[in-house]
PDB file of N, CA and C in Angstrom:
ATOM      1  N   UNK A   1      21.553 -36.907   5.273  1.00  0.00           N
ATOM      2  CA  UNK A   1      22.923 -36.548   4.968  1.00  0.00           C
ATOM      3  C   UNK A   1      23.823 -37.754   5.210  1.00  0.00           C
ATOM      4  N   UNK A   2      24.801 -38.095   4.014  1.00  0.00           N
ATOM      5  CA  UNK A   2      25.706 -39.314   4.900  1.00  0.00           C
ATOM      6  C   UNK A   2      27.025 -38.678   4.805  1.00  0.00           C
ATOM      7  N   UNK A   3      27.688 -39.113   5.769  1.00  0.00           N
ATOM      8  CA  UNK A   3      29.346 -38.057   6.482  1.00  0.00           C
ATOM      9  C   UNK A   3      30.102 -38.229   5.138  1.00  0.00           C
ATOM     10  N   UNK A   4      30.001 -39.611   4.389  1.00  0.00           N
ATOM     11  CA  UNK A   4      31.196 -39.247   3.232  1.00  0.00           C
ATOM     12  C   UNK A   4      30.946 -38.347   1.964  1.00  0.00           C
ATOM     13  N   UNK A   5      30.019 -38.564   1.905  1.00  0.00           N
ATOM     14  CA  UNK A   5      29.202 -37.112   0.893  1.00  0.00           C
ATOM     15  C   UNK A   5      29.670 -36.051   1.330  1.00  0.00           C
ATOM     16  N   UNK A   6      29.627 -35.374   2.854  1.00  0.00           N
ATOM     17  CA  UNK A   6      29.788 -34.152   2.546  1.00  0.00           C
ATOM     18  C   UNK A   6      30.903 -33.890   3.564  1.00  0.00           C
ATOM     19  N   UNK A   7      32.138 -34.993   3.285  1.00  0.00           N
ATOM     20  CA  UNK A   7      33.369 -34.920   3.399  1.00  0.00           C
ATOM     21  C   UNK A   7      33.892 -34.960   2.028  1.00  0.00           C
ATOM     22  N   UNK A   8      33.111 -35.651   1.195  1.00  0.00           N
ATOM     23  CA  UNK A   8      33.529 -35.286  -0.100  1.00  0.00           C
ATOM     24  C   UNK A   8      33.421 -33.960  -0.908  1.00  0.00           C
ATOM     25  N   UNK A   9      32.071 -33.416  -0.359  1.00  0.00           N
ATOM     26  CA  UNK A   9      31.747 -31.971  -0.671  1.00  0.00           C
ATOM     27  C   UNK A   9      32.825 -30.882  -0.267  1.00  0.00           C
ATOM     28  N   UNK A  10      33.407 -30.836   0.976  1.00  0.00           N
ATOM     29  CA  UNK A  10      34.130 -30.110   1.528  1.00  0.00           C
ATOM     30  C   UNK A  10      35.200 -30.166   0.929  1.00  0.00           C
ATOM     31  N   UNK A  11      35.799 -31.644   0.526  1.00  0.00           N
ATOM     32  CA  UNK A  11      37.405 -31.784  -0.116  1.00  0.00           C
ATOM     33  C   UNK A  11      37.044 -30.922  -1.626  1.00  0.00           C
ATOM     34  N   UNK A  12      36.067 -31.482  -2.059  1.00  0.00           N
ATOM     35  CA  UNK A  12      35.908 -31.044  -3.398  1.00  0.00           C
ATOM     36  C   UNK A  12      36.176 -28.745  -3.254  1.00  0.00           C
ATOM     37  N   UNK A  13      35.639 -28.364  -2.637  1.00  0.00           N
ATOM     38  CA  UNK A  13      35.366 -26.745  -2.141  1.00  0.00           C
ATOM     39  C   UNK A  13      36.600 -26.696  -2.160  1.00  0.00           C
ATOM     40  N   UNK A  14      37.272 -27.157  -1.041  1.00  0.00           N
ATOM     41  CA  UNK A  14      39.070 -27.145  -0.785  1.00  0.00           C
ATOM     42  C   UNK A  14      39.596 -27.003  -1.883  1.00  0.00           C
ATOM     43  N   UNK A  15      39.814 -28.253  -2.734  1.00  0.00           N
ATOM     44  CA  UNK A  15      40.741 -28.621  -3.875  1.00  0.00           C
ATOM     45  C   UNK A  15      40.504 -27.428  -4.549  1.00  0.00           C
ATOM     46  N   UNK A  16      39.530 -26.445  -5.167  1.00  0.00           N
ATOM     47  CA  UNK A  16      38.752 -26.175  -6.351  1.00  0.00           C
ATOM     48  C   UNK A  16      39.207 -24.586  -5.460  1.00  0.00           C
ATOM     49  N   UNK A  17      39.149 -24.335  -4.458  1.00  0.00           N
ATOM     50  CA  UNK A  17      39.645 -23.062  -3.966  1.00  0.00           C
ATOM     51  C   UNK A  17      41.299 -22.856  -3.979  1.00  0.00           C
ATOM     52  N   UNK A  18      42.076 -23.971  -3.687  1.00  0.00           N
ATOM     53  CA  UNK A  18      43.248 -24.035  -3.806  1.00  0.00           C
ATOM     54  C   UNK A  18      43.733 -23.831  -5.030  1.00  0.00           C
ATOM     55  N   UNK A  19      43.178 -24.807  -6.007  1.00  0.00           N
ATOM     56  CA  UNK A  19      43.222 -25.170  -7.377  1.00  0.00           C
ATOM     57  C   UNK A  19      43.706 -23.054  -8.171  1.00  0.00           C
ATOM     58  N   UNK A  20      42.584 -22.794  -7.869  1.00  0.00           N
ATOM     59  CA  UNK A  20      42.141 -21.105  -7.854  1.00  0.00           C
ATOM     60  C   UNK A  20      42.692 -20.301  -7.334  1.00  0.00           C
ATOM     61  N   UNK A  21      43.946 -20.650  -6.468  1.00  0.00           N
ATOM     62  CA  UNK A  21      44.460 -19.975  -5.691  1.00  0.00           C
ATOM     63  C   UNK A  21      43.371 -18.604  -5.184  1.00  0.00           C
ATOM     64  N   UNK A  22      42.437 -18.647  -4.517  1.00  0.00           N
ATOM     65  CA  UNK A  22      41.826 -17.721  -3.954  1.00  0.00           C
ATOM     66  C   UNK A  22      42.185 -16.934  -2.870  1.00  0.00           C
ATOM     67  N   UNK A  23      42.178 -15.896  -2.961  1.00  0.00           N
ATOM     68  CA  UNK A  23      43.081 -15.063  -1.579  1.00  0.00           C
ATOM     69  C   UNK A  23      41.920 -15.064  -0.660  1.00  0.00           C
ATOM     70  N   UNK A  24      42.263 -15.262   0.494  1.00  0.00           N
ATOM     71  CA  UNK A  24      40.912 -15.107   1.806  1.00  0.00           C
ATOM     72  C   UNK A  24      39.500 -15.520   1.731  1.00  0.00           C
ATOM     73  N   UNK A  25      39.791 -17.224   0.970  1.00  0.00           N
ATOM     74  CA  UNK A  25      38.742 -17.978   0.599  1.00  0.00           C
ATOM     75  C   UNK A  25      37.597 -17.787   1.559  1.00  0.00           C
ATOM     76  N   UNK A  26      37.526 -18.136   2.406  1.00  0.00           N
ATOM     77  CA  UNK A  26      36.413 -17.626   4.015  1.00  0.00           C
ATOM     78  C   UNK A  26      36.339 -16.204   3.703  1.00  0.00           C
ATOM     79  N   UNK A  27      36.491 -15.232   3.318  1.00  0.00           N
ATOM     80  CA  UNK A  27      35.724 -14.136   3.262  1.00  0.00           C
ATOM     81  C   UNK A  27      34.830 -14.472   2.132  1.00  0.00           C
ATOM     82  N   UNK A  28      35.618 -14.861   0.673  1.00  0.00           N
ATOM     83  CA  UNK A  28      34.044 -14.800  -0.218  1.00  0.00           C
ATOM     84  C   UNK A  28      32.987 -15.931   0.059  1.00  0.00           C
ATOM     85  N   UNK A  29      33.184 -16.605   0.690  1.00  0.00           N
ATOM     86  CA  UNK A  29      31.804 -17.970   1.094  1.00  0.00           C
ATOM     87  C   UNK A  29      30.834 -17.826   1.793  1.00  0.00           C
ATOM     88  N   UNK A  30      29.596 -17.153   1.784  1.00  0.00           N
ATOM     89  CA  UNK A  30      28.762 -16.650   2.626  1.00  0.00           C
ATOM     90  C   UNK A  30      27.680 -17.656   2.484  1.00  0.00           C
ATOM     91  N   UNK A  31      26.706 -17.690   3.904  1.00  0.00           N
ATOM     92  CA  UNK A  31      25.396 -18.589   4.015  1.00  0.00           C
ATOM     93  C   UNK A  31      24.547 -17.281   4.496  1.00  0.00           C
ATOM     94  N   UNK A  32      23.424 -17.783   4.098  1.00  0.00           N
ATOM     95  CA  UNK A  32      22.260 -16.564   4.596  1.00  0.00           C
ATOM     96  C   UNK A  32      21.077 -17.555   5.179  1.00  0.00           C
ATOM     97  N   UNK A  33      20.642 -17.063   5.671  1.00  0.00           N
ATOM     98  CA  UNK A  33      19.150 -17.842   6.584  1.00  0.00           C
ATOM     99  C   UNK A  33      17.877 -16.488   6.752  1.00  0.00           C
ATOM    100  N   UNK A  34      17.175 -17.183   5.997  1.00  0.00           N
ATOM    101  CA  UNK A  34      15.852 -16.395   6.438  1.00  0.00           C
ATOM    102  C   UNK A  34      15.002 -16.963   7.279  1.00  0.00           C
ATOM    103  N   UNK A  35      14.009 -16.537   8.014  1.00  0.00           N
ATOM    104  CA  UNK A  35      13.301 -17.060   8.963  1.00  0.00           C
ATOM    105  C   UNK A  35      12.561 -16.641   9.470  1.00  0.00           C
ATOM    106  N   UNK A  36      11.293 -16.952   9.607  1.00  0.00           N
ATOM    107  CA  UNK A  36       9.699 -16.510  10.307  1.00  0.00           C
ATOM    108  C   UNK A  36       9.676 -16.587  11.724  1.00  0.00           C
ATOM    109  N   UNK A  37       9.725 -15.343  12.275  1.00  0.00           N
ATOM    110  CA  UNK A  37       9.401 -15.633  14.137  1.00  0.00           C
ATOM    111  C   UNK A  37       7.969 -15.179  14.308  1.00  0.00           C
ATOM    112  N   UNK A  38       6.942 -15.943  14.775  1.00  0.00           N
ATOM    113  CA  UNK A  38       5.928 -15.283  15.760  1.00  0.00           C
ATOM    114  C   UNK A  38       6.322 -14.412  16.688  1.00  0.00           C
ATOM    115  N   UNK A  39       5.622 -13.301  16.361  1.00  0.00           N
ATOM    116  CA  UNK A  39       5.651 -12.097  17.505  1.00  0.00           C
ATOM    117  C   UNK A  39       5.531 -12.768  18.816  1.00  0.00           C
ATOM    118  N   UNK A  40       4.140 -13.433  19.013  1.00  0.00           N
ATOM    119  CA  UNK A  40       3.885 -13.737  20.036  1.00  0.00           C
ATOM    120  C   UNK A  40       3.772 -15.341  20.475  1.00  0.00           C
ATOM    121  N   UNK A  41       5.257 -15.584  20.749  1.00  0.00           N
ATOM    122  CA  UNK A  41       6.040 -17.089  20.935  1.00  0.00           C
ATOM    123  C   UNK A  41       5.391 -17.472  22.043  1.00  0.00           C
ATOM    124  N   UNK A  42       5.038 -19.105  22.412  1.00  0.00           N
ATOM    125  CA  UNK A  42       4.891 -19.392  23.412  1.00  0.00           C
ATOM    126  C   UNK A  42       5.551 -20.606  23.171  1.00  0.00           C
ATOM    127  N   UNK A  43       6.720 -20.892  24.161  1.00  0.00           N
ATOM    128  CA  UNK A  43       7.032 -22.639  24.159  1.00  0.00           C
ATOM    129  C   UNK A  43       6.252 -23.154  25.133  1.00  0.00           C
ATOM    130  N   UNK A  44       6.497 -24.894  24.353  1.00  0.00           N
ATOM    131  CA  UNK A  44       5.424 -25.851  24.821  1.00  0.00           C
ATOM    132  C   UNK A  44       5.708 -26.603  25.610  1.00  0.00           C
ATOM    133  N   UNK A  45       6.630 -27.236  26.460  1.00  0.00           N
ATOM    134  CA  UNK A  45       7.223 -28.353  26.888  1.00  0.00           C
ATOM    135  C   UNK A  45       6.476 -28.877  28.289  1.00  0.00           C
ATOM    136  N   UNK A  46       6.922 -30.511  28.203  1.00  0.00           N
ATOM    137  CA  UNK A  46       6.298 -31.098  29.458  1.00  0.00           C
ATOM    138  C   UNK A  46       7.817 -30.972  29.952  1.00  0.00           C
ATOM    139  N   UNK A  47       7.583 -31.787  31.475  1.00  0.00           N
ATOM    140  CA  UNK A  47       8.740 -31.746  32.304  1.00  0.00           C
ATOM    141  C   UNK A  47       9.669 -32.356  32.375  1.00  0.00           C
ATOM    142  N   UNK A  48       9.178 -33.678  31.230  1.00  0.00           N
ATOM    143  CA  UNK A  48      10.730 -34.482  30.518  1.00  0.00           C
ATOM    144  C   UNK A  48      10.417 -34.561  28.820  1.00  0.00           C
ATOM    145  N   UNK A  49      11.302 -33.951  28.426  1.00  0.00           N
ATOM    146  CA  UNK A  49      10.887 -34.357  26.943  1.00  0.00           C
ATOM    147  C   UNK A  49      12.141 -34.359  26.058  1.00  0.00           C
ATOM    148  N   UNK A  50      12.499 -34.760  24.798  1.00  0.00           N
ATOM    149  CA  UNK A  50      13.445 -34.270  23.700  1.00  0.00           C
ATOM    150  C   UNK A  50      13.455 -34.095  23.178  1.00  0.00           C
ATOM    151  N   UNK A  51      12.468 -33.403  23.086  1.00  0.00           N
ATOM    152  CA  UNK A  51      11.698 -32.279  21.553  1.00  0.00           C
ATOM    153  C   UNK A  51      10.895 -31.090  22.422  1.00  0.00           C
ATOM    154  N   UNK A  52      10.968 -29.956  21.653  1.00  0.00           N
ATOM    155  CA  UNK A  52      10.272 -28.690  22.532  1.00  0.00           C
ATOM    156  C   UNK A  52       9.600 -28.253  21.199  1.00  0.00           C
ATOM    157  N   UNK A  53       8.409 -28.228  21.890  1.00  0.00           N
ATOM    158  CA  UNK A  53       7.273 -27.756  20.828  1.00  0.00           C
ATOM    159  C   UNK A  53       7.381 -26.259  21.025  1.00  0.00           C
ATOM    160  N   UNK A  54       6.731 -25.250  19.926  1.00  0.00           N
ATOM    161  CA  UNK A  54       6.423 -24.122  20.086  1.00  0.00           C
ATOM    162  C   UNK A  54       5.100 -24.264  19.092  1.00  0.00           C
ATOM    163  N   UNK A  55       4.535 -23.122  20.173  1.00  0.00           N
ATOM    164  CA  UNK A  55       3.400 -22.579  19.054  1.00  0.00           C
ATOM    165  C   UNK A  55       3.200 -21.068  19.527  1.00  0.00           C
ATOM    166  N   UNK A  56       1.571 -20.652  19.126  1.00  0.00           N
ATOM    167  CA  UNK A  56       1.303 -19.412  19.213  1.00  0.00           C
ATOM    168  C   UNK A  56      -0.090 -18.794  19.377  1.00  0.00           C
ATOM    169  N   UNK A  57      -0.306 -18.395  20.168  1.00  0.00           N
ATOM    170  CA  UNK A  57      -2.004 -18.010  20.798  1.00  0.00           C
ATOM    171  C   UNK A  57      -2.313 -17.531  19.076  1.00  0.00           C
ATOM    172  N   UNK A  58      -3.377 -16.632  19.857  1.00  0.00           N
ATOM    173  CA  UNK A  58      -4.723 -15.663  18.457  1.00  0.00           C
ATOM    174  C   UNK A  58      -3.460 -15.260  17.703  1.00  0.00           C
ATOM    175  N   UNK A  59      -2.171 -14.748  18.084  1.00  0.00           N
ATOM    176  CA  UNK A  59      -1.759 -13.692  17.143  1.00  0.00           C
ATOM    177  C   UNK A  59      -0.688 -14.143  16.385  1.00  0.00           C
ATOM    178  N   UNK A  60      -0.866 -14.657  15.277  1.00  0.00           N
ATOM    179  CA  UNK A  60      -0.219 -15.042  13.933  1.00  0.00           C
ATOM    180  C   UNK A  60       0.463 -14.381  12.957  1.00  0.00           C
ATOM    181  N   UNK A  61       0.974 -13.035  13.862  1.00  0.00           N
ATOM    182  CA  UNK A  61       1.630 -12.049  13.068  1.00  0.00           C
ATOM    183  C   UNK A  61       3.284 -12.424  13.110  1.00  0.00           C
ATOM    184  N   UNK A  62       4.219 -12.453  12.194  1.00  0.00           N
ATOM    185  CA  UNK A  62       5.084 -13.095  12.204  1.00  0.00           C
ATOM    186  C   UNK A  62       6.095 -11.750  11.921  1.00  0.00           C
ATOM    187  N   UNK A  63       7.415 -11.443  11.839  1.00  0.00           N
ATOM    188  CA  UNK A  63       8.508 -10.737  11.816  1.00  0.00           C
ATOM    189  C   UNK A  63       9.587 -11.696  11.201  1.00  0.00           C
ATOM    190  N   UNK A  64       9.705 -11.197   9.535  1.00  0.00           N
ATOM    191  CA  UNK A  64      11.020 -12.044   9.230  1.00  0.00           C
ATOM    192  C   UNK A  64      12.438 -11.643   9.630  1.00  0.00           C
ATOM    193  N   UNK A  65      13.388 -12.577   9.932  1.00  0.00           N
ATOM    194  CA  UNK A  65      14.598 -12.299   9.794  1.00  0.00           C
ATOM    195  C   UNK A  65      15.905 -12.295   8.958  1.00  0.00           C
ATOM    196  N   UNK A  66      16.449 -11.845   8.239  1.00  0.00           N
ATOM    197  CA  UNK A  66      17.712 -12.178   7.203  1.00  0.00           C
ATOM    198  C   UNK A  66      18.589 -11.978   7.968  1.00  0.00           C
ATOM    199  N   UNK A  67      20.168 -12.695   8.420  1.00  0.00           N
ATOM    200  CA  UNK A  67      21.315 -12.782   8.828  1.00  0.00           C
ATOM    201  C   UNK A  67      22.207 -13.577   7.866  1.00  0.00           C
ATOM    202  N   UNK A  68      23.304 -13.162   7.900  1.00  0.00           N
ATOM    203  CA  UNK A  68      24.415 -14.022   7.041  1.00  0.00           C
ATOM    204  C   UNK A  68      25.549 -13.858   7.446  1.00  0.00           C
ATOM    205  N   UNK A  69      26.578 -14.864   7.261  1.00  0.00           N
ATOM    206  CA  UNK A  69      27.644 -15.055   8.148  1.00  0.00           C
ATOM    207  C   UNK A  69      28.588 -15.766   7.027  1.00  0.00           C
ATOM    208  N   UNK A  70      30.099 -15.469   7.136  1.00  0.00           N
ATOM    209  CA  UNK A  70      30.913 -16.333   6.012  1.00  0.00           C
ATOM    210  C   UNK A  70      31.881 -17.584   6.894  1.00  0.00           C
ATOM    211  N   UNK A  71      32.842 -18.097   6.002  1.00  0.00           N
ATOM    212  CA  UNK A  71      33.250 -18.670   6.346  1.00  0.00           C
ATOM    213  C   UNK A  71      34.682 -18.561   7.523  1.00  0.00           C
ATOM    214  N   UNK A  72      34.539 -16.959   7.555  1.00  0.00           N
ATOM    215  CA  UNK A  72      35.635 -16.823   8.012  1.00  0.00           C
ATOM    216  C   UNK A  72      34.730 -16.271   9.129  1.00  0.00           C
ATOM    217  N   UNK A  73      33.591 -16.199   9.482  1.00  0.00           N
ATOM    218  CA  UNK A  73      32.992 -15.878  11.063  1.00  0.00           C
ATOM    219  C   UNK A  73      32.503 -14.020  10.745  1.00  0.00           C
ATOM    220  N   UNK A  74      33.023 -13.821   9.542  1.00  0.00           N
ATOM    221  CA  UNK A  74      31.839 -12.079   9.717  1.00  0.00           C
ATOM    222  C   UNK A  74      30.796 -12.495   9.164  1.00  0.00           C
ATOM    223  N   UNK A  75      30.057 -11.462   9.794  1.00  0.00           N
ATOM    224  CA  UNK A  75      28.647 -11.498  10.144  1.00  0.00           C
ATOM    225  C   UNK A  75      27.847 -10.072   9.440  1.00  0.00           C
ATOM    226  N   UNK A  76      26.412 -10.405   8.904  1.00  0.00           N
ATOM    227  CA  UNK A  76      26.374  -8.892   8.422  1.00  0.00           C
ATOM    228  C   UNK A  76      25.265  -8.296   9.845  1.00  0.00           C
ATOM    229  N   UNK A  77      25.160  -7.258   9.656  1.00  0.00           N
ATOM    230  CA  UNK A  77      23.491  -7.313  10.641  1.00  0.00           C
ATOM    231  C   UNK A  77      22.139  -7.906  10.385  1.00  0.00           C
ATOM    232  N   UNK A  78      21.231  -7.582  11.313  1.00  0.00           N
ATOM    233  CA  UNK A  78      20.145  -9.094  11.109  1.00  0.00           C
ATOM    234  C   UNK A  78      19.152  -7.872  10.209  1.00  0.00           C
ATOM    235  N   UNK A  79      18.579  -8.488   9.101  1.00  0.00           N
ATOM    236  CA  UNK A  79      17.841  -7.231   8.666  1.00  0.00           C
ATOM    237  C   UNK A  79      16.408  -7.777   8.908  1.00  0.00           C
ATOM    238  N   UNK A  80      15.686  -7.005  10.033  1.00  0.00           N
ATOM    239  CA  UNK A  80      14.455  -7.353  10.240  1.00  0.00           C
ATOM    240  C   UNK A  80      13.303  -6.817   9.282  1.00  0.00           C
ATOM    241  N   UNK A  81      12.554  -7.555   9.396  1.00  0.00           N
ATOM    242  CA  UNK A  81      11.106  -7.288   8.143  1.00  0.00           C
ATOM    243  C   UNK A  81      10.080  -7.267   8.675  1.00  0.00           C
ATOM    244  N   UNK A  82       8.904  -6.337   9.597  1.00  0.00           N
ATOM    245  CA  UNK A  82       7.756  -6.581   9.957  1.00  0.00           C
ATOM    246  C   UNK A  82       6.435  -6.667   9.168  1.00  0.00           C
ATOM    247  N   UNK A  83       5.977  -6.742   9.318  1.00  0.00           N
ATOM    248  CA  UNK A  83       4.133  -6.308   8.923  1.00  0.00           C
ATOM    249  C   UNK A  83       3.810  -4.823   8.654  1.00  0.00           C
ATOM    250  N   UNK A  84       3.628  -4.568   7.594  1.00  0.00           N
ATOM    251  CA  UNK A  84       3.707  -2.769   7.711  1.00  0.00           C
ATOM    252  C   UNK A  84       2.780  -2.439   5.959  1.00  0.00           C
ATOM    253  N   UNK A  85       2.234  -1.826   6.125  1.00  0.00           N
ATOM    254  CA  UNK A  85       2.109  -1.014   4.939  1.00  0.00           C
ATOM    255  C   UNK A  85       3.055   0.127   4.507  1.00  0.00           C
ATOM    256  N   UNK A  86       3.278   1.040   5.801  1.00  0.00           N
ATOM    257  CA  UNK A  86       4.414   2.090   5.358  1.00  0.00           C
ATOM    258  C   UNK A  86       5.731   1.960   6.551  1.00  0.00           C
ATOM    259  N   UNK A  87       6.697   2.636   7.058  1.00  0.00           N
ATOM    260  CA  UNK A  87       7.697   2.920   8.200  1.00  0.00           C
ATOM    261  C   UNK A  87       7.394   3.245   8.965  1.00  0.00           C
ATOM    262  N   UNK A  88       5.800   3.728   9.142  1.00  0.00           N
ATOM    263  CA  UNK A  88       5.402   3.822  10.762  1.00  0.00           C
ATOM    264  C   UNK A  88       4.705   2.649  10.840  1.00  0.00           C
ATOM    265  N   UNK A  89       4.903   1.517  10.592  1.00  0.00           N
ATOM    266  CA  UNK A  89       4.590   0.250  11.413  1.00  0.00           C
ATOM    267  C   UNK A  89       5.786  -0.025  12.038  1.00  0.00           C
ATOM    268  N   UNK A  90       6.940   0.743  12.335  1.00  0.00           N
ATOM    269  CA  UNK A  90       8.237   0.269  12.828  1.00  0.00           C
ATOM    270  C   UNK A  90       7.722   0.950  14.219  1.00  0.00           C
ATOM    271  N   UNK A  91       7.134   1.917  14.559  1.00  0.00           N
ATOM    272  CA  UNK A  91       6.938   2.508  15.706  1.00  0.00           C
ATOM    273  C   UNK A  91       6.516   1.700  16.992  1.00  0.00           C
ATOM    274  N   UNK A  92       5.821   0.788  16.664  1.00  0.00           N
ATOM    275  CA  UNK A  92       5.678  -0.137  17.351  1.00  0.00           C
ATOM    276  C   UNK A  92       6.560  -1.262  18.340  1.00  0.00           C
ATOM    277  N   UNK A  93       7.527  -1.123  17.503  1.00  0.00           N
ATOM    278  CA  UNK A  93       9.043  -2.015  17.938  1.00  0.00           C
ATOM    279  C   UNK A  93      10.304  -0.867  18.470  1.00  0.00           C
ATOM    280  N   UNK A  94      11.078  -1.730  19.678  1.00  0.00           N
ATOM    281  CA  UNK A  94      11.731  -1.529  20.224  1.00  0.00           C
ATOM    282  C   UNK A  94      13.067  -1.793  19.378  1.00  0.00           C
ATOM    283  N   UNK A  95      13.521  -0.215  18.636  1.00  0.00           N
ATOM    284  CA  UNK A  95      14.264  -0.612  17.508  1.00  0.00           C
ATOM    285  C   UNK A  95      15.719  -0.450  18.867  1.00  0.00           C
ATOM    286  N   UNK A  96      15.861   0.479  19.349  1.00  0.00           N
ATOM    287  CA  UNK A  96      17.095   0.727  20.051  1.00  0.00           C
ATOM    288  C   UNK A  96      17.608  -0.287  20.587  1.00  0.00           C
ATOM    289  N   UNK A  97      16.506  -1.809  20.864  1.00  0.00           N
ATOM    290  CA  UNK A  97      16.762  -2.829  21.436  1.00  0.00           C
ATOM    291  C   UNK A  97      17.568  -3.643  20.823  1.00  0.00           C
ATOM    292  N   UNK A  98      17.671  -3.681  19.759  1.00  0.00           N
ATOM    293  CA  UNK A  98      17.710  -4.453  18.316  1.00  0.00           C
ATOM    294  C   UNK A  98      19.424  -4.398  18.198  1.00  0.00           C
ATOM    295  N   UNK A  99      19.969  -5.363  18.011  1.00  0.00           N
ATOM    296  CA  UNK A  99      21.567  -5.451  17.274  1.00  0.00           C
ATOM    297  C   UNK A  99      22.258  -4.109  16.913  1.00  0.00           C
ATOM    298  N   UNK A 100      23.289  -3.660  17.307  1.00  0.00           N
ATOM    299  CA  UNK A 100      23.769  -2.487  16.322  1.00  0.00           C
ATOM    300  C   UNK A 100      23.918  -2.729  15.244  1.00  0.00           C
ATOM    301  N   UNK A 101      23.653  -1.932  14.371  1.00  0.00           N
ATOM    302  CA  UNK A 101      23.476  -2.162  12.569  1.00  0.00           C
ATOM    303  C   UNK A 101      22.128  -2.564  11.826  1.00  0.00           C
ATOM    304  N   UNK A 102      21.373  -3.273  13.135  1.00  0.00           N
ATOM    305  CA  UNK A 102      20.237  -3.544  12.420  1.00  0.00           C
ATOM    306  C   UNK A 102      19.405  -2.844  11.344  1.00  0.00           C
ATOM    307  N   UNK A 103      18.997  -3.680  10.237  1.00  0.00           N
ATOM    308  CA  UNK A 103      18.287  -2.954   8.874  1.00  0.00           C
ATOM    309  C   UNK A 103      17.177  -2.893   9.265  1.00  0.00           C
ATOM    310  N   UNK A 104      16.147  -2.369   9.139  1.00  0.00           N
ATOM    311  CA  UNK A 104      14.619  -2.605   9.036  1.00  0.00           C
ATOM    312  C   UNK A 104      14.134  -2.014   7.901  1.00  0.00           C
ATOM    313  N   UNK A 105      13.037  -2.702   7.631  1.00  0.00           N
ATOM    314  CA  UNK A 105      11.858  -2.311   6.482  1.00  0.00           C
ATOM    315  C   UNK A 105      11.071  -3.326   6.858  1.00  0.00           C
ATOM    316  N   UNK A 106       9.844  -2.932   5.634  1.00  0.00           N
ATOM    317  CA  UNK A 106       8.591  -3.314   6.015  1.00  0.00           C
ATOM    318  C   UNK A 106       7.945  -3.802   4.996  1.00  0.00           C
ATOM    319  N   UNK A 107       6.821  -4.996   5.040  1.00  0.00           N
ATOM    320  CA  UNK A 107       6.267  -5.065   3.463  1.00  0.00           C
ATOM    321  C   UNK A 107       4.862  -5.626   4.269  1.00  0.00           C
ATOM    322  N   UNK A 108       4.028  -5.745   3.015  1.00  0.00           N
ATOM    323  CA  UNK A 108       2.508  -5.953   3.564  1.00  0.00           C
ATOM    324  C   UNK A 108       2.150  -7.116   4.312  1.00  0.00           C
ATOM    325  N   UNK A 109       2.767  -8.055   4.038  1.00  0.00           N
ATOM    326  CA  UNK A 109       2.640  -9.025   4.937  1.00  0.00           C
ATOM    327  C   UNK A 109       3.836  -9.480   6.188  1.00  0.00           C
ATOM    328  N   UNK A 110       4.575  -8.720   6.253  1.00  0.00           N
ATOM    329  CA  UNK A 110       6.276  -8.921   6.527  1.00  0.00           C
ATOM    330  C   UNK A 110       7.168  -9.729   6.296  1.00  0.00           C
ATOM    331  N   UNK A 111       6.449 -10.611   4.344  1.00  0.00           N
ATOM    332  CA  UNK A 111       7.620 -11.208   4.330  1.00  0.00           C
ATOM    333  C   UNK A 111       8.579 -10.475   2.794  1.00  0.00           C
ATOM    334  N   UNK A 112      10.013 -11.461   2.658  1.00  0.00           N
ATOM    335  CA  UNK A 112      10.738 -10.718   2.004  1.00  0.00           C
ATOM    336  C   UNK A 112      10.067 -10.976   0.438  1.00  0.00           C
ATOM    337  N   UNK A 113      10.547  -9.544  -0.212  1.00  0.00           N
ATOM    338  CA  UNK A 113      10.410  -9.576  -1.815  1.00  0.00           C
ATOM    339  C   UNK A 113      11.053  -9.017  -1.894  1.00  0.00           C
ATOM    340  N   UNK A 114      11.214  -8.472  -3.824  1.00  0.00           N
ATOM    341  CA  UNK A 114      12.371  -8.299  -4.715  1.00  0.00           C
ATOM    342  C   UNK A 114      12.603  -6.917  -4.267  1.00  0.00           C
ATOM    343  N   UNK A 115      13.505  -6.627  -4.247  1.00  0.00           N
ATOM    344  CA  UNK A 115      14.253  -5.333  -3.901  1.00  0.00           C
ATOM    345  C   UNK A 115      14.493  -4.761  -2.482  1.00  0.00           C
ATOM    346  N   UNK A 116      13.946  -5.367  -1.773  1.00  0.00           N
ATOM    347  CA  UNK A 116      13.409  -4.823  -0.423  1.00  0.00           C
ATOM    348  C   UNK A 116      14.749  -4.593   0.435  1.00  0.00           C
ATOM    349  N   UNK A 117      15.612  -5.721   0.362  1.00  0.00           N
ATOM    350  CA  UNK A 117      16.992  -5.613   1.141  1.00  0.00           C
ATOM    351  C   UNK A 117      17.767  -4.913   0.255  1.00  0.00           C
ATOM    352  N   UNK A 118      17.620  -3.839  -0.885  1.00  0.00           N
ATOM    353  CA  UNK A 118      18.357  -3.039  -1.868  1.00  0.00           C
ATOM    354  C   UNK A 118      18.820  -2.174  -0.614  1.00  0.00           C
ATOM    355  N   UNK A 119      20.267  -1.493  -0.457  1.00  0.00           N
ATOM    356  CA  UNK A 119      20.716  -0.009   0.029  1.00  0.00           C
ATOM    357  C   UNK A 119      20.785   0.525  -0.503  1.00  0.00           C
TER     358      UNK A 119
END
């Protein structure tokens, strides 16, 4: 990344939202992040380091996550995705633990496909 690029990127968003007169520009600008967690995390670290490894014993079962957030700081809930053939693979998880709002579903491998985050 170099800083004037994406000081230029940003002016450019600005101008082009202004330009548009957009009402409550930060509400329509959203980022989303998906992301693979191992169930069963183990971090790695020695006792000085500046990098922290992670890895993961035998169990390679992973739980995706979807979250998204705009520019103005709302947030939706995290919609979790396990390993499941049907909704009783959710039984397993500590849903009450989980974010208020949290989504869940399930797909065969637990990661995301087409329709799956549909309401």
């Amino acid at each position: 990344m170099d800083r004037e690029f994406v000081k230029s990127y940003f002016k450019t968003i600005s101008r082009t939202l202004l330009k548009h007169m957009f009402d409550k520009a930060g509400a329509k600008i959203w980022n989303m992040v998906e992301i693979g967690i191992f169930l069963d995390y183990k971090p790695m670290a020695r006792s000085v380091t500046k990098c922290l490894h992670s890895g993961s014993r035998e169990n390679k079962e992973l739980i995706t996550v979807i979250a998204a957030v705009n520019a103005d700081g709302a947030k939706t809930p995290p919609h979790m995705i396990p390993n499941g053939k049907t909704i009783r693979a959710l039984n397993s998880f500590e849903l009450n633990a989980a974010p208020n709002g949290t989504i869940w579903s399930v797909s065969d491998r637990g990661w995301t496909k087409q329709g799956i985050a549909k309401l």
